[in-house]
N, C-alpha and C. Protein backbone atom coordinates (compact mmCIF):
# COMPACT_ATOMS: atom_id res chain seq x y z
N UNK A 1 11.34 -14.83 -8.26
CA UNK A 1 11.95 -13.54 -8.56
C UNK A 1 10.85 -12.58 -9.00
N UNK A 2 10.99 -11.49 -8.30
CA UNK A 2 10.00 -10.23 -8.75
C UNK A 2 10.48 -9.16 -9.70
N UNK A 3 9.45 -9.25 -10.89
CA UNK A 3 10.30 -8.23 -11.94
C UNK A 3 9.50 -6.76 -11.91
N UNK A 4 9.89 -5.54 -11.94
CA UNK A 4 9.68 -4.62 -11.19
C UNK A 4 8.82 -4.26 -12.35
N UNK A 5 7.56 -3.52 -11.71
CA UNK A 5 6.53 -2.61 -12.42
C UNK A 5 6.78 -1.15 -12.82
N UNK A 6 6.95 -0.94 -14.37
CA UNK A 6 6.85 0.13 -14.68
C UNK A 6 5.70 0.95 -14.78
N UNK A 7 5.23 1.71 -14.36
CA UNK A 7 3.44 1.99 -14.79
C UNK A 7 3.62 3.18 -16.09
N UNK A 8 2.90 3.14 -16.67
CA UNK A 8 2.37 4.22 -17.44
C UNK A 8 1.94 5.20 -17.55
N UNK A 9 3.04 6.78 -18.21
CA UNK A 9 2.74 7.64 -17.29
C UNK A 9 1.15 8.06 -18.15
N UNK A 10 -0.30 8.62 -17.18
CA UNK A 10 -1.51 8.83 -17.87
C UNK A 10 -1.96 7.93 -17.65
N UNK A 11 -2.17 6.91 -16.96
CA UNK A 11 -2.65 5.72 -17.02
C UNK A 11 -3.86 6.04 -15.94
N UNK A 12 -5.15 5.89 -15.90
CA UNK A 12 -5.78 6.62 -14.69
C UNK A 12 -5.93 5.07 -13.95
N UNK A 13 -5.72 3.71 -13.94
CA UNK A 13 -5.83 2.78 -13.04
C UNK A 13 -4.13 2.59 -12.16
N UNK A 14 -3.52 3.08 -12.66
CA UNK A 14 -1.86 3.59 -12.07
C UNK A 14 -1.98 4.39 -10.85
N UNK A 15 -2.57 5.12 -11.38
CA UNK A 15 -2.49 6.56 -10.72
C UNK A 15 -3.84 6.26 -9.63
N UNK A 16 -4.60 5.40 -9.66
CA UNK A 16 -5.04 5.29 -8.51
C UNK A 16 -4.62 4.02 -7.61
N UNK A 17 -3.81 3.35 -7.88
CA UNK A 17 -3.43 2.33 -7.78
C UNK A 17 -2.34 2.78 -6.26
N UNK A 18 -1.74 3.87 -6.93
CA UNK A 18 -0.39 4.63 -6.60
C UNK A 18 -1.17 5.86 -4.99
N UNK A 19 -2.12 6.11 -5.12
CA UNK A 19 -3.12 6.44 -4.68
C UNK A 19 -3.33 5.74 -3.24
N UNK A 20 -3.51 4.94 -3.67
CA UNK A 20 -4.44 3.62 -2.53
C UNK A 20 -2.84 3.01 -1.52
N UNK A 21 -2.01 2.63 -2.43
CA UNK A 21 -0.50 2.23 -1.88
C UNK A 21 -0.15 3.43 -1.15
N UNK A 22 0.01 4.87 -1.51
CA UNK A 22 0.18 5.87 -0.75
C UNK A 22 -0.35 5.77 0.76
N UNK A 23 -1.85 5.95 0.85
CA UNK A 23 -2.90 5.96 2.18
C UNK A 23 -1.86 4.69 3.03
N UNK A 24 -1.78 3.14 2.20
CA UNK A 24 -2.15 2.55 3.18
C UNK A 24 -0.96 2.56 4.13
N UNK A 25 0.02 3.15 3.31
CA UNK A 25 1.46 2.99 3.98
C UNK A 25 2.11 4.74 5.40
N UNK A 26 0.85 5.23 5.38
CA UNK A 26 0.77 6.57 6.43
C UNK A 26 0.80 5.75 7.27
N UNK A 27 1.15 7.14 8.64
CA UNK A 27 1.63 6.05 10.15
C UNK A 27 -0.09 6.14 10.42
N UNK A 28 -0.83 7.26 9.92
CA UNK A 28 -2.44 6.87 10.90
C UNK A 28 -2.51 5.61 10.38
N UNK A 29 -2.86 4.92 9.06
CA UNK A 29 -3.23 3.81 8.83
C UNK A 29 -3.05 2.74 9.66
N UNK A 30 -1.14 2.54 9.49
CA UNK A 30 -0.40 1.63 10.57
C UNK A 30 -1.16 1.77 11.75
N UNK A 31 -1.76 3.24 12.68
CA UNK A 31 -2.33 2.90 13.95
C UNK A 31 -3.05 2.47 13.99
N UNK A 32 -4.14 2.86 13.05
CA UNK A 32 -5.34 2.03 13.10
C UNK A 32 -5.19 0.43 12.90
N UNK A 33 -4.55 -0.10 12.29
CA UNK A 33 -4.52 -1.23 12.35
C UNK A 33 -3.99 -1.88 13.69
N UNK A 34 -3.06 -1.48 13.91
CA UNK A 34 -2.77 -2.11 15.47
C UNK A 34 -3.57 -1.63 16.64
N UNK A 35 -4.60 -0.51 16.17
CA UNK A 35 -5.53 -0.47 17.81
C UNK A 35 -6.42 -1.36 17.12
N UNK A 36 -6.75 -1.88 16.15
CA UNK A 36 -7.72 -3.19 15.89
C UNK A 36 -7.15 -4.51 15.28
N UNK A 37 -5.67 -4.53 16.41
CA UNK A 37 -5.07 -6.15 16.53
C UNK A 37 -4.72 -6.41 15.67
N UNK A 38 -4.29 -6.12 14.60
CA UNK A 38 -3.76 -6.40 13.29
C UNK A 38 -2.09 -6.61 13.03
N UNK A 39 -1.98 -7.84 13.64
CA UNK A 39 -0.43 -7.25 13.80
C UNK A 39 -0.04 -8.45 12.82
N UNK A 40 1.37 -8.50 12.55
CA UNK A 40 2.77 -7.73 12.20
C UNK A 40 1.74 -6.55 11.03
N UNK A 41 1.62 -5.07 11.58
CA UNK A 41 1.05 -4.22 10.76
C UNK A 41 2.24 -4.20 9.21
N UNK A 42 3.57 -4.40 9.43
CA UNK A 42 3.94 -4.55 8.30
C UNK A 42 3.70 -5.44 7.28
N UNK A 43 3.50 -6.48 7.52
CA UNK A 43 3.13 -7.90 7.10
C UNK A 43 1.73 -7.38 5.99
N UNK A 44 0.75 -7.07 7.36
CA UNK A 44 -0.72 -6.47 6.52
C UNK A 44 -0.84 -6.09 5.66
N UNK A 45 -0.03 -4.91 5.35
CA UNK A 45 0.08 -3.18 4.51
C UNK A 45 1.15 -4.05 3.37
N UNK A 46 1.73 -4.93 3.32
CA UNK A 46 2.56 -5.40 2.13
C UNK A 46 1.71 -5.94 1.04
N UNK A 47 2.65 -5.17 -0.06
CA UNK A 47 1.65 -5.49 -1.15
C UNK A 47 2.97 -6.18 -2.27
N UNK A 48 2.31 -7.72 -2.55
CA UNK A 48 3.24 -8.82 -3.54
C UNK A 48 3.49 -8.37 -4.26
């Protein structure tokens, strides 16, 4: 069972955290990964 993350608001490792999860989940990202074979691209880009 996954217990859900609250972050902290001011927190500057949050906020880049939140940052990085943003980018990777854009559709360019997704393309790039599948024009360099990366597939189930959803699978990839999931974060535990």
């Amino acid at each position: 069972m996954r217990l859900p993350v609250y972050p902290i608001k001011g927190d500057e490792r949050w906020e880049l955290l939140s940052k990085i999860v943003d980018k990777l989940e854009t559709r360019e990202t997704k393309k790039a990964l599948a024009r360099y074979k990366i597939t189930p691209v959803n699978k990839a880009i999931e974060i535990p």
